[in-house]
PDB file of N, CA and C in Angstrom:
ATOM      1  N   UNK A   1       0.824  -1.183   0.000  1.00  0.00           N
ATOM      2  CA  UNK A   1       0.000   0.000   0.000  1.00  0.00           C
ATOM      3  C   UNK A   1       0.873   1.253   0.000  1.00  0.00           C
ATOM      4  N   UNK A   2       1.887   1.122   0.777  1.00  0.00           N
ATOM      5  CA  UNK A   2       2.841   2.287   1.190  1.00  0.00           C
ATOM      6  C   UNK A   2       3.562   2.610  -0.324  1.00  0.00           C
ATOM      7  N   UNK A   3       3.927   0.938  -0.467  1.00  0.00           N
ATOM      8  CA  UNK A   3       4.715   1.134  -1.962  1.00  0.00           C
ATOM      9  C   UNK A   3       3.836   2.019  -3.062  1.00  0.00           C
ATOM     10  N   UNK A   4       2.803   1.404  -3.537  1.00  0.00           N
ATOM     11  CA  UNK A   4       1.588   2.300  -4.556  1.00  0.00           C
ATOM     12  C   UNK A   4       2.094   3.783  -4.380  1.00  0.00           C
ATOM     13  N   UNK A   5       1.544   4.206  -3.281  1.00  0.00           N
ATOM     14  CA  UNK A   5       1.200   5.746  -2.939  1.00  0.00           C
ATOM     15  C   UNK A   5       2.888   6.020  -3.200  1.00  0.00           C
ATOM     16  N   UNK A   6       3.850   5.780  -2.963  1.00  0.00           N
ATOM     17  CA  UNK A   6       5.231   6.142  -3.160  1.00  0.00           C
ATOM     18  C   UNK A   6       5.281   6.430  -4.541  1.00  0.00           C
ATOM     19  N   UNK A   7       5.281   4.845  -5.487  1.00  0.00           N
ATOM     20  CA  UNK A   7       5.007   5.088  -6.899  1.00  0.00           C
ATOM     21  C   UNK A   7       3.665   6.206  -7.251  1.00  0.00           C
ATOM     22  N   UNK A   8       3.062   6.356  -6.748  1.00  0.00           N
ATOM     23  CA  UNK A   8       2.078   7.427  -7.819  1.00  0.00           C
ATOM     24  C   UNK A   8       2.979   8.915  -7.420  1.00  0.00           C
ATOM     25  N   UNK A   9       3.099   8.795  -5.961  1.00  0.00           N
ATOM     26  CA  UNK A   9       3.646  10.202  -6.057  1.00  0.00           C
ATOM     27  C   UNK A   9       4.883  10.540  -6.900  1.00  0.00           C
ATOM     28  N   UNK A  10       5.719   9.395  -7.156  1.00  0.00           N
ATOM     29  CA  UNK A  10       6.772   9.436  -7.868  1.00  0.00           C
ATOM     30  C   UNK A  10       6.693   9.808  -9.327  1.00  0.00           C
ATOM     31  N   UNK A  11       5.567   9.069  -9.838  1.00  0.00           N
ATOM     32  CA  UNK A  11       4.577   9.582 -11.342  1.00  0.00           C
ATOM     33  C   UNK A  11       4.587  10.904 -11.375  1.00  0.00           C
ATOM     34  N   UNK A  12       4.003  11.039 -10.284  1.00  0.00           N
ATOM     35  CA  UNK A  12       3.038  12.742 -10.190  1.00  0.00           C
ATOM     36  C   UNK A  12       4.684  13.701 -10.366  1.00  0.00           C
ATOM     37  N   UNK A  13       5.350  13.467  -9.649  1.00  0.00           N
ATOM     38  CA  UNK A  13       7.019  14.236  -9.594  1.00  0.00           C
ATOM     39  C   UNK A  13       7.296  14.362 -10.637  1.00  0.00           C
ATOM     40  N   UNK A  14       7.434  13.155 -11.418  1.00  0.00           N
ATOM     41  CA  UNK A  14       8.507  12.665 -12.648  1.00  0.00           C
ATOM     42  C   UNK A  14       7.336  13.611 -13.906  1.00  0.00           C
ATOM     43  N   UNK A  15       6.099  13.515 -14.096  1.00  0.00           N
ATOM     44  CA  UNK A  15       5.541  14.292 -14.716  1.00  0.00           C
ATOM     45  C   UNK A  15       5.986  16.195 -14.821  1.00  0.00           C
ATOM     46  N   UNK A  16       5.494  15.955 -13.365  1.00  0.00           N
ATOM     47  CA  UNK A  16       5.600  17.439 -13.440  1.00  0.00           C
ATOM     48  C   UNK A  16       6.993  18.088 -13.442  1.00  0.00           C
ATOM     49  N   UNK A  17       8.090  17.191 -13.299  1.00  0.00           N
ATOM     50  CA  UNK A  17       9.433  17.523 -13.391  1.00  0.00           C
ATOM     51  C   UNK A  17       9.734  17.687 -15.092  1.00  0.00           C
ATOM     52  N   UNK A  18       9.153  16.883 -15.743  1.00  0.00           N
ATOM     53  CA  UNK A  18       9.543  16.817 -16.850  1.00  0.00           C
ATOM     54  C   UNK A  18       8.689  17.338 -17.566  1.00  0.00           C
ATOM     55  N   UNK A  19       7.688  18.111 -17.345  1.00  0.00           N
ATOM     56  CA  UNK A  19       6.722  19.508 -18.025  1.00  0.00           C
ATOM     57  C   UNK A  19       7.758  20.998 -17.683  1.00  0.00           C
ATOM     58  N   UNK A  20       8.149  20.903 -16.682  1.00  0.00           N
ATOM     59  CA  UNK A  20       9.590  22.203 -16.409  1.00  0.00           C
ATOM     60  C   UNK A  20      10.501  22.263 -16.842  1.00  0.00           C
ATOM     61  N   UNK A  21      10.994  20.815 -17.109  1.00  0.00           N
ATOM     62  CA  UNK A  21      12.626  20.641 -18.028  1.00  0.00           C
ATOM     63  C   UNK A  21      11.955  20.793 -19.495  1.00  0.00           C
ATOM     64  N   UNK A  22      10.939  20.626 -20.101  1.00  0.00           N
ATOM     65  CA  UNK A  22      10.702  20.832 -21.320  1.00  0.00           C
ATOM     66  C   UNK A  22      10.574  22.259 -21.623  1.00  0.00           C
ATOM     67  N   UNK A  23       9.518  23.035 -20.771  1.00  0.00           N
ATOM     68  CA  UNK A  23       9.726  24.392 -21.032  1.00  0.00           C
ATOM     69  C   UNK A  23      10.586  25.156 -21.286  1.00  0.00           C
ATOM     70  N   UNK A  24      11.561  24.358 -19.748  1.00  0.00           N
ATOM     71  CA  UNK A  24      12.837  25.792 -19.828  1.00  0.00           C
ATOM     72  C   UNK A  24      13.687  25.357 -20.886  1.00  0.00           C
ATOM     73  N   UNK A  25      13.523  24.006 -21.409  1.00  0.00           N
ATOM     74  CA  UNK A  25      14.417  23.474 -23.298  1.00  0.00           C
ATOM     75  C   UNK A  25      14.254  23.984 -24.168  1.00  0.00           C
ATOM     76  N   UNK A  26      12.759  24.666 -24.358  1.00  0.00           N
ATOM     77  CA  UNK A  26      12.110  25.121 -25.071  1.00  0.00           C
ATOM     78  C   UNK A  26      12.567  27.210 -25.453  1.00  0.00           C
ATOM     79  N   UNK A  27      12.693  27.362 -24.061  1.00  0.00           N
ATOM     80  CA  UNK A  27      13.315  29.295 -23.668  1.00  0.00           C
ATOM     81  C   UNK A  27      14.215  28.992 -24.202  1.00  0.00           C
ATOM     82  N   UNK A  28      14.759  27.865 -23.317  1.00  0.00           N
ATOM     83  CA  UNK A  28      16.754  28.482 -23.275  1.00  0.00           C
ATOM     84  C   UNK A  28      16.997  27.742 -24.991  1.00  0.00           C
ATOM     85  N   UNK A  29      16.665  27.367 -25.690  1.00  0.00           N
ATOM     86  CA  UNK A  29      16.651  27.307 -26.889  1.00  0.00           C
ATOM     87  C   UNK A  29      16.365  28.569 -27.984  1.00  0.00           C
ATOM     88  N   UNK A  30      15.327  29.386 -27.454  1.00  0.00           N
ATOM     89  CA  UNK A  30      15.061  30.657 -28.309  1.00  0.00           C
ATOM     90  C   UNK A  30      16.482  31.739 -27.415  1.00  0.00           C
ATOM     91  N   UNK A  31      16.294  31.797 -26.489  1.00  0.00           N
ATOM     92  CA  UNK A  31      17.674  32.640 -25.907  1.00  0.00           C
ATOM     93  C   UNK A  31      18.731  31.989 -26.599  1.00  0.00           C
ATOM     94  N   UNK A  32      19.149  31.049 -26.869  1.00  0.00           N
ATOM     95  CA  UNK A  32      20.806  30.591 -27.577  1.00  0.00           C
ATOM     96  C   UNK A  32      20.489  30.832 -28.361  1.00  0.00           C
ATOM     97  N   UNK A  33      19.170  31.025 -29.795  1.00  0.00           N
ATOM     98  CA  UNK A  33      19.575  31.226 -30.770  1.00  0.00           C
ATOM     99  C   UNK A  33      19.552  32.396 -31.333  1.00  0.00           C
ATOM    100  N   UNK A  34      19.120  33.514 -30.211  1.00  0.00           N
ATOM    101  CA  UNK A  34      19.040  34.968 -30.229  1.00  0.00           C
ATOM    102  C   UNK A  34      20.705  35.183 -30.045  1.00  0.00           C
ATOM    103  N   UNK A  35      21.449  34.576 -29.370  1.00  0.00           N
ATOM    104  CA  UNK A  35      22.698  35.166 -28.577  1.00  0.00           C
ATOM    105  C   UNK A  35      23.536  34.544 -30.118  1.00  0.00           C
ATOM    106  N   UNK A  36      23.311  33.475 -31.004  1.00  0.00           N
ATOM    107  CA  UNK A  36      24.322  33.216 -31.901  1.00  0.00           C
ATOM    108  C   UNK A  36      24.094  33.985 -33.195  1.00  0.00           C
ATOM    109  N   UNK A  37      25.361  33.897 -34.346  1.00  0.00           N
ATOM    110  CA  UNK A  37      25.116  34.902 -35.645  1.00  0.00           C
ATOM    111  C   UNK A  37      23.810  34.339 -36.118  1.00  0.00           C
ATOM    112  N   UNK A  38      23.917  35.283 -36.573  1.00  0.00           N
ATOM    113  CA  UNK A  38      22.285  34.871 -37.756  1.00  0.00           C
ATOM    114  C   UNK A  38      22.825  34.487 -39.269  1.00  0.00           C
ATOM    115  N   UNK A  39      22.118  33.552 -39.816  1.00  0.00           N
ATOM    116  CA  UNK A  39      22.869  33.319 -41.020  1.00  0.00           C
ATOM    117  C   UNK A  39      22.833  34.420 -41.876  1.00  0.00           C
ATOM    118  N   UNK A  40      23.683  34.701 -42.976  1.00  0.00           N
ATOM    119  CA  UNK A  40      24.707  35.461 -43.603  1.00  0.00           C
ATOM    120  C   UNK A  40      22.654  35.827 -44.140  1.00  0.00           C
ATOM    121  N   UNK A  41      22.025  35.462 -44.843  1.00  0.00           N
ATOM    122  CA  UNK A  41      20.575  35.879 -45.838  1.00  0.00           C
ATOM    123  C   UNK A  41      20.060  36.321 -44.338  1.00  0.00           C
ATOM    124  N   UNK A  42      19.773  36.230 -43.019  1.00  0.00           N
ATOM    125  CA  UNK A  42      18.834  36.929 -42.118  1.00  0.00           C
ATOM    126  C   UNK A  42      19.707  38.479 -41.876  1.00  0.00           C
ATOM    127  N   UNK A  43      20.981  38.201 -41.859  1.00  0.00           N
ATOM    128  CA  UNK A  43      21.829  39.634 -41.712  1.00  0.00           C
ATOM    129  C   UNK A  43      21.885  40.684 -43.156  1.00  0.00           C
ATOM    130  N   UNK A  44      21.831  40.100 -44.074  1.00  0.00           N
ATOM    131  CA  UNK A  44      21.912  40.485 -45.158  1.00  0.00           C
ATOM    132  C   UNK A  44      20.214  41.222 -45.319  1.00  0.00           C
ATOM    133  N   UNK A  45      19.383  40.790 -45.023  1.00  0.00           N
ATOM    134  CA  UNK A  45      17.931  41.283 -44.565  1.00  0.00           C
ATOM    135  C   UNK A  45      17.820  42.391 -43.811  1.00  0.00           C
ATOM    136  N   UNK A  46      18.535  42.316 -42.314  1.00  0.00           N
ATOM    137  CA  UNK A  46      18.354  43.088 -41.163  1.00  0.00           C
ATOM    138  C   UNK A  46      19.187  44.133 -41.572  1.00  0.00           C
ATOM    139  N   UNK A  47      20.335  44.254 -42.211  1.00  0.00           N
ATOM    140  CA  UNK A  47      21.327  45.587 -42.825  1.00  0.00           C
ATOM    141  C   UNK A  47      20.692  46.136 -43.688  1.00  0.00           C
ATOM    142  N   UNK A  48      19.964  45.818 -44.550  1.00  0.00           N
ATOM    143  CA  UNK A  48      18.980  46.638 -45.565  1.00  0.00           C
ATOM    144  C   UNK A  48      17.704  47.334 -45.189  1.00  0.00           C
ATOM    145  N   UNK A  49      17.534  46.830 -44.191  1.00  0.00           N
ATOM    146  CA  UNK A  49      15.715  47.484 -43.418  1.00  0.00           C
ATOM    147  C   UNK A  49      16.695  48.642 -42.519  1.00  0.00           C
ATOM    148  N   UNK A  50      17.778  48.927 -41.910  1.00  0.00           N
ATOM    149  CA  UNK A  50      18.381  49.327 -40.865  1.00  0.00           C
ATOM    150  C   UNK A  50      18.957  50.469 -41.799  1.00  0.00           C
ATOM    151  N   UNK A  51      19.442  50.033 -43.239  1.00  0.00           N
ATOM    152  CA  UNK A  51      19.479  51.411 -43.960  1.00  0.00           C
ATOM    153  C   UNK A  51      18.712  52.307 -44.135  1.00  0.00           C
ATOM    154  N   UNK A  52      17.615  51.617 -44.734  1.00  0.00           N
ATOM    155  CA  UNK A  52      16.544  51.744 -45.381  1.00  0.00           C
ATOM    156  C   UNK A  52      16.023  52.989 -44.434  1.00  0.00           C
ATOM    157  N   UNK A  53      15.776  52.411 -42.942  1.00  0.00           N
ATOM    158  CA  UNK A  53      15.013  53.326 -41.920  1.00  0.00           C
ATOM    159  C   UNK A  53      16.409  54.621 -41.602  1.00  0.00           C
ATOM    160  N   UNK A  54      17.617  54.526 -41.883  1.00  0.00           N
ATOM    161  CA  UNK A  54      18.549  55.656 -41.726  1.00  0.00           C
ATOM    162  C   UNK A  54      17.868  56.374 -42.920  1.00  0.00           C
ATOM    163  N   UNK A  55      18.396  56.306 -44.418  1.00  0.00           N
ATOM    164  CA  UNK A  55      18.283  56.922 -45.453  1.00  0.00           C
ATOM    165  C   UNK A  55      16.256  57.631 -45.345  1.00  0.00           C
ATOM    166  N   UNK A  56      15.651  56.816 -44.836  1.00  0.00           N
ATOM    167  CA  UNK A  56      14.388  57.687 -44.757  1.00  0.00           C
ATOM    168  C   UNK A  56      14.614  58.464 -43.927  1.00  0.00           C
ATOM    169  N   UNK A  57      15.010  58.426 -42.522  1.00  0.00           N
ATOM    170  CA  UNK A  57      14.859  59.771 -41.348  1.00  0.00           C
ATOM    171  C   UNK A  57      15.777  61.123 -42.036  1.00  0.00           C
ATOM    172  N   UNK A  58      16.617  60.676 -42.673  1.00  0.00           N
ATOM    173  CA  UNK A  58      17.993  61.839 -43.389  1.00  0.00           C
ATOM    174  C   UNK A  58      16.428  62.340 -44.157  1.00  0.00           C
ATOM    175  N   UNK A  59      15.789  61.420 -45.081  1.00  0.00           N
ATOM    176  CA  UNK A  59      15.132  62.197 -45.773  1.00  0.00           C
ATOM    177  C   UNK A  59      13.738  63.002 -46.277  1.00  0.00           C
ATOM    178  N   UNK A  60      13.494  62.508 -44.953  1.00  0.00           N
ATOM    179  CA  UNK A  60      12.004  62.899 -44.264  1.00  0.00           C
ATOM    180  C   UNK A  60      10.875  62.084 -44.800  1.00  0.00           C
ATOM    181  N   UNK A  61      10.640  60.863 -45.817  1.00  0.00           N
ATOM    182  CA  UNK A  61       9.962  60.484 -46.484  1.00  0.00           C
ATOM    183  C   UNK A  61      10.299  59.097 -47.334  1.00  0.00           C
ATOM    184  N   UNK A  62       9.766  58.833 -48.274  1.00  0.00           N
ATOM    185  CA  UNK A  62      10.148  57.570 -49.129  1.00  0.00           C
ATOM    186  C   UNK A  62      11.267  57.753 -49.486  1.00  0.00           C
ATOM    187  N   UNK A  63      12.083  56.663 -49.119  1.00  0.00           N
ATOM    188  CA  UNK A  63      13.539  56.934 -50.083  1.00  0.00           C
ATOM    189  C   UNK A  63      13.514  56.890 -51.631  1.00  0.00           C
ATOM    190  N   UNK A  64      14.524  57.347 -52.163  1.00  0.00           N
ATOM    191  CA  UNK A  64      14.174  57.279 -53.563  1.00  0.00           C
ATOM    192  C   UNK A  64      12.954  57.395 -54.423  1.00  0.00           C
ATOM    193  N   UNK A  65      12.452  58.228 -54.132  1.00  0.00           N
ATOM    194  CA  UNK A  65      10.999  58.445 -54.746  1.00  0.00           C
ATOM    195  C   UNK A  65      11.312  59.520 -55.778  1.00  0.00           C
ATOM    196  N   UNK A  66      11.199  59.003 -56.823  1.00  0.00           N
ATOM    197  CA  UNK A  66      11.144  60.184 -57.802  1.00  0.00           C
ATOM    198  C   UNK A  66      10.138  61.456 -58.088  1.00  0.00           C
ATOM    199  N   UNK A  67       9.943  62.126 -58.720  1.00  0.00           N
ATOM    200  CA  UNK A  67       8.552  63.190 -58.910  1.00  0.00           C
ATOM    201  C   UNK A  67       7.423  62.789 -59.407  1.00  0.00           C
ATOM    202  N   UNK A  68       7.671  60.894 -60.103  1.00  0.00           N
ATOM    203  CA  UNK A  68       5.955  60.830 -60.730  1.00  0.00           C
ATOM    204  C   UNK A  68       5.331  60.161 -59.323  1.00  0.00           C
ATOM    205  N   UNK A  69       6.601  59.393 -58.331  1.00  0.00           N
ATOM    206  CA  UNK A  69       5.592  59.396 -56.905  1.00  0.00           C
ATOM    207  C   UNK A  69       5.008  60.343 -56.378  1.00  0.00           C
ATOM    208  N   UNK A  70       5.604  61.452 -56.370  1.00  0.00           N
ATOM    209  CA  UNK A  70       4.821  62.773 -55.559  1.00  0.00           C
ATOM    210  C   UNK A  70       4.265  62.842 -56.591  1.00  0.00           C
ATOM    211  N   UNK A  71       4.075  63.195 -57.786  1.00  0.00           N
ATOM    212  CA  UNK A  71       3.028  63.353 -58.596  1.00  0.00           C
ATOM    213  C   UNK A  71       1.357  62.683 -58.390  1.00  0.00           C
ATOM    214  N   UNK A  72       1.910  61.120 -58.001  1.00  0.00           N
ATOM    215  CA  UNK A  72       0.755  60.486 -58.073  1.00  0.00           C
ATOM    216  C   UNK A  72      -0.366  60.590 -56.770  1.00  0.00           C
ATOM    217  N   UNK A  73       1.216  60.669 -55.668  1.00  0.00           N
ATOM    218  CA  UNK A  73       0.913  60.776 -54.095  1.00  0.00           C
ATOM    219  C   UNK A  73      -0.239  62.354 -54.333  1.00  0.00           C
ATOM    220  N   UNK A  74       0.234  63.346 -54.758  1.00  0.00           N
ATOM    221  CA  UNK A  74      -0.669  64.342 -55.398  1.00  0.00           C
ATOM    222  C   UNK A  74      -1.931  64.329 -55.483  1.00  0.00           C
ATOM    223  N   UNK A  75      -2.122  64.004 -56.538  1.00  0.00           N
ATOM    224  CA  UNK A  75      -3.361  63.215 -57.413  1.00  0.00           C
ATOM    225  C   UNK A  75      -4.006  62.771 -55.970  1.00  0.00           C
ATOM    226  N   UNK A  76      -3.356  61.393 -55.827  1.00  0.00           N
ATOM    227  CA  UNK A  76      -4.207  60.327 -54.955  1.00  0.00           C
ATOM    228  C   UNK A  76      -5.082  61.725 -53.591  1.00  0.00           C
ATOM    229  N   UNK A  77      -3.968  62.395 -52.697  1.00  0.00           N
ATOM    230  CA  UNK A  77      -4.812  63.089 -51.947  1.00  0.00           C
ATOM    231  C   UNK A  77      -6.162  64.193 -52.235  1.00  0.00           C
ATOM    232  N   UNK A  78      -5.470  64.447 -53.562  1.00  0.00           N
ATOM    233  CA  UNK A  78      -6.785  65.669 -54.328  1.00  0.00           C
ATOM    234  C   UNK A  78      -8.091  64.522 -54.674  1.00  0.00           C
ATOM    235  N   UNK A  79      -7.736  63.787 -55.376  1.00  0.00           N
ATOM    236  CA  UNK A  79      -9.322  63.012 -55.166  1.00  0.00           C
ATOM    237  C   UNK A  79      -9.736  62.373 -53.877  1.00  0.00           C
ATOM    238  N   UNK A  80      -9.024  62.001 -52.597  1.00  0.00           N
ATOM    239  CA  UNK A  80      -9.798  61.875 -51.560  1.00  0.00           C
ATOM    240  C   UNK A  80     -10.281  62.821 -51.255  1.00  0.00           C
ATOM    241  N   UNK A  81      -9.502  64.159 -51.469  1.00  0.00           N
ATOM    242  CA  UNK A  81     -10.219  65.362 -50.985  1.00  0.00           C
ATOM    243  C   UNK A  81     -11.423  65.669 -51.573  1.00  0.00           C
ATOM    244  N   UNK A  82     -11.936  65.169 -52.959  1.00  0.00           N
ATOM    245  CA  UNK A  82     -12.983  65.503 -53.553  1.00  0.00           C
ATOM    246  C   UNK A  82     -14.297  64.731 -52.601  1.00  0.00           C
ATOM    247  N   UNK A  83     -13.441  63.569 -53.113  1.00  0.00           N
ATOM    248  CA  UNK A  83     -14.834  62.356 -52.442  1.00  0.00           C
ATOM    249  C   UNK A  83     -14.894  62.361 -51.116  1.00  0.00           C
ATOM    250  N   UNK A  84     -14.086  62.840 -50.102  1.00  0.00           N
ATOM    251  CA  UNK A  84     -14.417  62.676 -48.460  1.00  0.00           C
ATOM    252  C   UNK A  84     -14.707  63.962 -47.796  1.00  0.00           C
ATOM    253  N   UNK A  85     -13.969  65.286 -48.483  1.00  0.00           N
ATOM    254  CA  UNK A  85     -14.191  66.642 -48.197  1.00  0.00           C
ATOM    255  C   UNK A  85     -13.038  67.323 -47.209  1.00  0.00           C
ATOM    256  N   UNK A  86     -13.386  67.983 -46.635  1.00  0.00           N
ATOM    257  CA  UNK A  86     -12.068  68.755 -46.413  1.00  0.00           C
ATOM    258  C   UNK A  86     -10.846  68.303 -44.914  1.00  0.00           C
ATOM    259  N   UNK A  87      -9.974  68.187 -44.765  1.00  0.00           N
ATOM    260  CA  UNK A  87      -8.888  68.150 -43.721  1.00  0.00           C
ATOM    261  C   UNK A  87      -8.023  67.724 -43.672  1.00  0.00           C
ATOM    262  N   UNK A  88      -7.261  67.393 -43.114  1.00  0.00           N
ATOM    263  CA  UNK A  88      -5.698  67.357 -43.913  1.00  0.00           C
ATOM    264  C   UNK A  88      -5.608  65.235 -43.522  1.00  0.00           C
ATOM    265  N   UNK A  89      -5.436  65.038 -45.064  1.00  0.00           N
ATOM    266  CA  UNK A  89      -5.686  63.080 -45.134  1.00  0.00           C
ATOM    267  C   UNK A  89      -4.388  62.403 -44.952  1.00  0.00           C
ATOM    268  N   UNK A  90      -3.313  63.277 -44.450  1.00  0.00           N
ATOM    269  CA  UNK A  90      -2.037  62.870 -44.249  1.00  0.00           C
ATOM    270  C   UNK A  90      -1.663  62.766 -42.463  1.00  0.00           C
ATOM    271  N   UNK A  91      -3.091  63.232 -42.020  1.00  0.00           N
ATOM    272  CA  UNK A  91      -2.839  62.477 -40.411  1.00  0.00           C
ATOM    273  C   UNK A  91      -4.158  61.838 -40.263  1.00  0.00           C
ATOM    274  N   UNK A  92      -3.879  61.307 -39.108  1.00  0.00           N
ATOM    275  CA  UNK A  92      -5.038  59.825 -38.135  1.00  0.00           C
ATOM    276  C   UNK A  92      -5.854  61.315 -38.081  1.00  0.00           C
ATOM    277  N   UNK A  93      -7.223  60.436 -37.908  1.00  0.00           N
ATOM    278  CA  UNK A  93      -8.090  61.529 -37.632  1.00  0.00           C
ATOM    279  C   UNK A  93      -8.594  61.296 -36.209  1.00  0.00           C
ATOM    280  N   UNK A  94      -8.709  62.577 -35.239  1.00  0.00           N
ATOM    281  CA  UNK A  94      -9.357  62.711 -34.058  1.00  0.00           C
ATOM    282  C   UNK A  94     -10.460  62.783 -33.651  1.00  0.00           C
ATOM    283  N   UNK A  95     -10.940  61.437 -32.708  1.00  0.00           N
ATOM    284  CA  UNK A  95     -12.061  61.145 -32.444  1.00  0.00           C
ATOM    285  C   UNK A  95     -12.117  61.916 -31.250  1.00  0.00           C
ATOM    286  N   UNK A  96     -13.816  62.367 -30.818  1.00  0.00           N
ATOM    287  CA  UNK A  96     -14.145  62.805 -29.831  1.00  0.00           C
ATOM    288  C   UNK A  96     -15.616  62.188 -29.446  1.00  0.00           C
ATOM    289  N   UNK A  97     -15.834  61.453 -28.054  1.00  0.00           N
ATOM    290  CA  UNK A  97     -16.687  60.863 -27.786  1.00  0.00           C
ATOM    291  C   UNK A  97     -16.206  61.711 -26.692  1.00  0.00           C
ATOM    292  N   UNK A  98     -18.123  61.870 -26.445  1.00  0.00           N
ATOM    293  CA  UNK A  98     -18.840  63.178 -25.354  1.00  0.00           C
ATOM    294  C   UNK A  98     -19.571  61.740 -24.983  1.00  0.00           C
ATOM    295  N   UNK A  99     -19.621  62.032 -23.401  1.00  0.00           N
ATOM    296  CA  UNK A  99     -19.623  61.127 -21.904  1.00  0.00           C
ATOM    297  C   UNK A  99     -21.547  61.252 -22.069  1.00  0.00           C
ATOM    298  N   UNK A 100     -21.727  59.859 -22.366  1.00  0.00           N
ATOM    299  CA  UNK A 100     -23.287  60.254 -22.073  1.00  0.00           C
ATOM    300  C   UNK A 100     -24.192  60.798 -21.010  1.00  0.00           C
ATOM    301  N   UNK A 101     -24.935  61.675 -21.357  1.00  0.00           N
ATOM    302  CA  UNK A 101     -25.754  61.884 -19.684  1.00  0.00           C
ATOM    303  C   UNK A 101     -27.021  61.499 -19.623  1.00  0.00           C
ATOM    304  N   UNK A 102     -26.874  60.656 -18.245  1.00  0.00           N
ATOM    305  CA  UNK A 102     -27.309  59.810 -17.669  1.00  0.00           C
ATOM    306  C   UNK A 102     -28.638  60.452 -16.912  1.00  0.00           C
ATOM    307  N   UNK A 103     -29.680  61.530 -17.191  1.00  0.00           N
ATOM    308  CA  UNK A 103     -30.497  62.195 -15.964  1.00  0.00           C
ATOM    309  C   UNK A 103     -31.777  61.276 -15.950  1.00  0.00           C
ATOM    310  N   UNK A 104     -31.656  61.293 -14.659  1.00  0.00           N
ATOM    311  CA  UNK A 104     -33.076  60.707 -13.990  1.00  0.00           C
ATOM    312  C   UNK A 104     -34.177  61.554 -14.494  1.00  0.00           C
ATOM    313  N   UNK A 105     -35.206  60.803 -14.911  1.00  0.00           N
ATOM    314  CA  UNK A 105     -36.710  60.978 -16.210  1.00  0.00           C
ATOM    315  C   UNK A 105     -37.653  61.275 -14.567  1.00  0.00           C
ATOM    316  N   UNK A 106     -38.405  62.271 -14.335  1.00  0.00           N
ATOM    317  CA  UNK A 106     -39.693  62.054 -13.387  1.00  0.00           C
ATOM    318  C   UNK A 106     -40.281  61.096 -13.698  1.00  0.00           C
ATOM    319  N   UNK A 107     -41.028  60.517 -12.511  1.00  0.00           N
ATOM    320  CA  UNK A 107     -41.700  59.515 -12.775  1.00  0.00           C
ATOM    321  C   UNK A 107     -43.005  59.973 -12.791  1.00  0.00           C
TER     322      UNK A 107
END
């Protein structure tokens, strides 16, 4: 009887011991492969987006965009402006929600 209850609790251990060693196999696997190089095509990726975002801040906008982009970029805002009407379509627009009131009706 003593033996049983030894073995189950030993189950119950060995389970739950080995649901923790899998997890932390599972982390410390994404941590080692964060800490090693990245192959030569993921770096070759990450140096071009890392330009990419320098050469835009230098240049306030799309890199390399020639004049028929602003041309078109043009265009494109003058007809939203036709069809939606007036305010500036180059920012988020600001919502304003007014707090309902709640007054007690006579009875």
């Amino acid at each position: 009887m003593i033996l049983r209850q030894i073995l189950r609790l030993s189950s119950l251990f060995h389970s739950a011991v080995s649901i923790h060693v899998r997890r932390n196999i599972g982390l410390s696997a994404i941590v080692f492969n964060k800490t090693k190089e990245l192959d030569p095509v993921q770096k070759l990726f990450l140096d071009k987006i890392r330009e990419y975002n320098t050469k835009s801040k230098q240049a306030g906008g799309p890199v390399d965009a020639g004049p028929d982009f602003q041309k078109d970029m043009n265009e494109s805002l003058a007809r939203l402006q036709r069809a939606y009407g007036e305010g500036d379509l180059t920012k988020f627009p600001e919502f304003k929600f007014e707090e309902p009131k709640f007054d007690e009706t006579p009875k």
